[in-house]
C-alpha atoms as a PDB file:
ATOM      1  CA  UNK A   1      22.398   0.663  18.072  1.00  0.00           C
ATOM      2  CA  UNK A   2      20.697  -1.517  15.674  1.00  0.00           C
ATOM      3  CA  UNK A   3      18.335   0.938  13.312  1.00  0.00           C
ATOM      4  CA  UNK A   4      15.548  -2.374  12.895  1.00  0.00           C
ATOM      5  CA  UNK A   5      14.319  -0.696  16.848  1.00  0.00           C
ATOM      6  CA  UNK A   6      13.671   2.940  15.168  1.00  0.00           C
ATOM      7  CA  UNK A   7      10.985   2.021  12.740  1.00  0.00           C
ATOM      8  CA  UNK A   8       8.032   3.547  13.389  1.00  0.00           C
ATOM      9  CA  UNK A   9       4.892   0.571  13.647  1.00  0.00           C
ATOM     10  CA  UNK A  10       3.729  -0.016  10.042  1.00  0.00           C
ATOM     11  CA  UNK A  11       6.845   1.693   8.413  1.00  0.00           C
ATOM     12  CA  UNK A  12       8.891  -1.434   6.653  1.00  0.00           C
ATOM     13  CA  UNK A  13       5.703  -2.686   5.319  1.00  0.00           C
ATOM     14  CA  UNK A  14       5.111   0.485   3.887  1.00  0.00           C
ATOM     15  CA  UNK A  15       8.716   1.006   2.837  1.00  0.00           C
ATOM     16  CA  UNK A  16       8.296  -2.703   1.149  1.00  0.00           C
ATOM     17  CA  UNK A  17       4.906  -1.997  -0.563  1.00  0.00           C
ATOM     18  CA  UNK A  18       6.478   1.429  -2.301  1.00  0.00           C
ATOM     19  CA  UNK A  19       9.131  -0.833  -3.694  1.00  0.00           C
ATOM     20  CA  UNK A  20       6.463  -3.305  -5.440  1.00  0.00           C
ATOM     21  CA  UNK A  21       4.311  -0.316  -6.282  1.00  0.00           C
ATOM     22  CA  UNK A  22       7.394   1.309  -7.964  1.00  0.00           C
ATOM     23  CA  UNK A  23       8.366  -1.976 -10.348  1.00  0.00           C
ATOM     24  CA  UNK A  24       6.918  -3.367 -12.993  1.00  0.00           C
ATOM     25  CA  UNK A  25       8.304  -6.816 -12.597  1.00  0.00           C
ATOM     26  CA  UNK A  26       7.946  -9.511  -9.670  1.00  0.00           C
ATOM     27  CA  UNK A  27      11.109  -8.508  -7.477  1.00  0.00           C
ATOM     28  CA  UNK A  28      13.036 -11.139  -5.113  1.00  0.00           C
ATOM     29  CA  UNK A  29      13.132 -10.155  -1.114  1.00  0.00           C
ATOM     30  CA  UNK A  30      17.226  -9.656  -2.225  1.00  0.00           C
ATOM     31  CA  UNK A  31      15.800  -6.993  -4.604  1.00  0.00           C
ATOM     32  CA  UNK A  32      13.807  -5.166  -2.273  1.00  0.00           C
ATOM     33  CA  UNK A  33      16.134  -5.126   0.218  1.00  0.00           C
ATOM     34  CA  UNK A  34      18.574  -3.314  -1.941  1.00  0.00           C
ATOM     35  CA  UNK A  35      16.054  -0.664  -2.604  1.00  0.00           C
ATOM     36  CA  UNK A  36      15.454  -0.030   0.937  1.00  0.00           C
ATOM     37  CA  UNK A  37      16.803   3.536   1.902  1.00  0.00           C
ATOM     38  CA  UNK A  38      19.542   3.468   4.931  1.00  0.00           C
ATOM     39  CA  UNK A  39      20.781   0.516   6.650  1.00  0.00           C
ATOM     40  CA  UNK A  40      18.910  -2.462   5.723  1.00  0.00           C
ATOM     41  CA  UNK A  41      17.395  -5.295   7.773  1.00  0.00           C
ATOM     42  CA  UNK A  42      17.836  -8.911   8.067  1.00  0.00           C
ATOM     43  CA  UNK A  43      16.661 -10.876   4.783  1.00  0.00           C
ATOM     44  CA  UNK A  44      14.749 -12.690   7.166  1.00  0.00           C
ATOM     45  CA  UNK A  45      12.978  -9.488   8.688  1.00  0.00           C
ATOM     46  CA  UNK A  46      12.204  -8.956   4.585  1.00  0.00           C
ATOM     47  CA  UNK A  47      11.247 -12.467   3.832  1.00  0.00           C
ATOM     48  CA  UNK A  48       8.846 -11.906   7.546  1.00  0.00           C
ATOM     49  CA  UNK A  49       7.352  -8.622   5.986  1.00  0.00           C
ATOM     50  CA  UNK A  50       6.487 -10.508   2.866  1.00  0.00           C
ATOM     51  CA  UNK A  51       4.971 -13.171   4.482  1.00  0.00           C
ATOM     52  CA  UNK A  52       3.034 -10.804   6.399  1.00  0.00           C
ATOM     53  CA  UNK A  53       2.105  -8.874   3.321  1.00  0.00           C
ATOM     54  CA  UNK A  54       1.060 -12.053   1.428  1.00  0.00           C
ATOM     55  CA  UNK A  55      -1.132 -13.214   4.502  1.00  0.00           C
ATOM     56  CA  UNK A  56      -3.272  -9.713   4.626  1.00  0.00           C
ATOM     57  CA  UNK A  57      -3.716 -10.128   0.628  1.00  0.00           C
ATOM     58  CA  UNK A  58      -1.447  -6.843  -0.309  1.00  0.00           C
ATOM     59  CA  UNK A  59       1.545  -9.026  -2.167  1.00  0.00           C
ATOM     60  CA  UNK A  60       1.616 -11.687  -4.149  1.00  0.00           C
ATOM     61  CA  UNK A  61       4.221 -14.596  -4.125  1.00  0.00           C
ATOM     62  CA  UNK A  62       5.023 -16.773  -7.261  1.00  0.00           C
ATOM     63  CA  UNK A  63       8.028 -19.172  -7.943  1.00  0.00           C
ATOM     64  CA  UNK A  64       9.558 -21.725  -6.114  1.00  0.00           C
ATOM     65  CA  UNK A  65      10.805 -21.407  -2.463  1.00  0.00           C
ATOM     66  CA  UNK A  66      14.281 -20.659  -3.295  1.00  0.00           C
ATOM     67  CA  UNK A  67      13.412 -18.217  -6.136  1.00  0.00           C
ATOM     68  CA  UNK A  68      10.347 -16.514  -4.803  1.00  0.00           C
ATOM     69  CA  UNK A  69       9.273 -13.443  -6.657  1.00  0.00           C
ATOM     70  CA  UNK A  70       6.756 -10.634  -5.481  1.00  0.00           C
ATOM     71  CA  UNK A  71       4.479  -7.845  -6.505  1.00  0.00           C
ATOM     72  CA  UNK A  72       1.934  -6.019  -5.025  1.00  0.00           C
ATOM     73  CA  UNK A  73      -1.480  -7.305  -5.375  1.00  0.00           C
ATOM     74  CA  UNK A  74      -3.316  -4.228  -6.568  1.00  0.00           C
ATOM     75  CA  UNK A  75      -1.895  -0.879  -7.455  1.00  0.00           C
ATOM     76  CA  UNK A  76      -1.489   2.120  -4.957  1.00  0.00           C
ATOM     77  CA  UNK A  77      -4.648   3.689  -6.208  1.00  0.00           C
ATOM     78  CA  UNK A  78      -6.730   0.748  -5.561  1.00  0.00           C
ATOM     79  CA  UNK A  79      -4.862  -0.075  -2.069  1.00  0.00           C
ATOM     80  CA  UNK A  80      -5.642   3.871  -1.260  1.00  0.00           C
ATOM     81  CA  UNK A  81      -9.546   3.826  -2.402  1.00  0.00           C
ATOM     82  CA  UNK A  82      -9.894   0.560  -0.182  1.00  0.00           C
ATOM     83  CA  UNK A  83      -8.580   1.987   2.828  1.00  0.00           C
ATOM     84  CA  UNK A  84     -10.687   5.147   2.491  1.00  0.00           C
ATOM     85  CA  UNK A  85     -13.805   2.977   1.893  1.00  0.00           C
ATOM     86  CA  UNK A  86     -12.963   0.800   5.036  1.00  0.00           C
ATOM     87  CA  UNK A  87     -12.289   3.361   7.172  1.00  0.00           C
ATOM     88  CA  UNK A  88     -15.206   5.405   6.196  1.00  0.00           C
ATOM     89  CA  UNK A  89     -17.593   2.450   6.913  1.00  0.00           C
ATOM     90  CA  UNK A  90     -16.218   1.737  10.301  1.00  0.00           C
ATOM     91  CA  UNK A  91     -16.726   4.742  11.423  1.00  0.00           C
ATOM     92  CA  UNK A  92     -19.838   5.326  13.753  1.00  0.00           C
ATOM     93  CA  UNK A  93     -20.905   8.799  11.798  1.00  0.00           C
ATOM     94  CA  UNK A  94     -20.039   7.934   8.031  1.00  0.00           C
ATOM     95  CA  UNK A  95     -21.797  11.117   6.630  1.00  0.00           C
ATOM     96  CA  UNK A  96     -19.889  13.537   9.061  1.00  0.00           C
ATOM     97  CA  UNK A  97     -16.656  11.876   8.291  1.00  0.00           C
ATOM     98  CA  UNK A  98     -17.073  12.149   4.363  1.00  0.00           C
ATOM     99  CA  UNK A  99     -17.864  15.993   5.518  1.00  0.00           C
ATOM    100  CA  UNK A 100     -14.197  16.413   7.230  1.00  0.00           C
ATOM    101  CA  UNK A 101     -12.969  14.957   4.355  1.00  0.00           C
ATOM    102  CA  UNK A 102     -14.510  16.783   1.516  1.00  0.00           C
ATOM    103  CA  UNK A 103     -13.557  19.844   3.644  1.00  0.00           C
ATOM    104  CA  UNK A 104     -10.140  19.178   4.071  1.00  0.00           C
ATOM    105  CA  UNK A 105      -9.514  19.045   0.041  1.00  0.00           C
ATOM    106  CA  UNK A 106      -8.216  21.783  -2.206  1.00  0.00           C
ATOM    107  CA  UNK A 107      -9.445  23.302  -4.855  1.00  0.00           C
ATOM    108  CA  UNK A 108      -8.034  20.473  -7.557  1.00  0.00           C
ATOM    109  CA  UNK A 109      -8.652  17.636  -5.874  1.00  0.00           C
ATOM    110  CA  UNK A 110     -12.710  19.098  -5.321  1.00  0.00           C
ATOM    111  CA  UNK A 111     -12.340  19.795  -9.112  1.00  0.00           C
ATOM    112  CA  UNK A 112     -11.897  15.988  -9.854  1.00  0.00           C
ATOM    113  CA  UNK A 113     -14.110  14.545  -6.926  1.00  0.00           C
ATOM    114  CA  UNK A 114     -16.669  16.408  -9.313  1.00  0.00           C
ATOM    115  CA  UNK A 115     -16.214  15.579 -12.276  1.00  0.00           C
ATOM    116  CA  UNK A 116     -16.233  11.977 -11.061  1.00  0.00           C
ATOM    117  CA  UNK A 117     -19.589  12.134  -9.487  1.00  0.00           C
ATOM    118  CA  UNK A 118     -20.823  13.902 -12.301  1.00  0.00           C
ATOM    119  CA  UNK A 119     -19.626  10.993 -14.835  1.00  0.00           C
ATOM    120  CA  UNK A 120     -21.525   8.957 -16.933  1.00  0.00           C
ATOM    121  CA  UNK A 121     -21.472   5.565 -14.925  1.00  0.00           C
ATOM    122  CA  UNK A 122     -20.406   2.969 -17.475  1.00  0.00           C
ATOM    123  CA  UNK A 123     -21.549  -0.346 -17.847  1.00  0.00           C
ATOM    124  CA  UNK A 124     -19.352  -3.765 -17.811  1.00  0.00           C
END
């Protein structure tokens, strides 16, 4: 049976971007494919999932061809805020879905949702 099939949609990519998030320095595809947990896939199923990833603006590619090195484009915490902020504004009731969400935090997270709205904004 070959494990590629058993990936859930969405799950290499994710698998991929972890690696990137996780190192400091610009990693080949034969780098990330080591890292990958389990049996890994095809360099070329890597080398498609970076393409992919380079297309949609998460990864960057530098180097030649032959020595292509990548990294993620912005860190986690950026990638995570942006997909909050998109998904909140496509959704028909924004203020009811910020609701649900505020509602579905715990104690330490509302703790530092606070003090963030309650900051000082500071000026660039």
């Amino acid at each position: 049976m070959n494990p590629q099939k058993n990936r859930a949609p969405g799950e290499l990519e994710a698998a991929v971007m972890s690696i990137l998030w996780d190192n400091d320095e610009p990693l080949s595809a034969k780098d990330i494919t080591a890292q990958l947990p389990g049996t890994p896939p095809a360099p070329t199923t890597i080398l498609t999932v970076l393409d992919r990833l380079t297309t949609k603006g998460d990864v960057v590619r530098t180097g030649s061809p032959r020595r292509a090195r990548f990294t993620a484009a912005t860190s986690i915490e950026n990638h995570a805020s942006t997909l909050m902020t998109t998904t909140l504004r496509n959704t028909p009731n924004p203020h009811s879905t910020l609701l649900h969400f505020a509602q579905q935090l715990n104690d330490e997270d509302l703790t530092i949702l606070r003090k963030a709205l309650n900051a000082e904004p500071t000026s660039d």
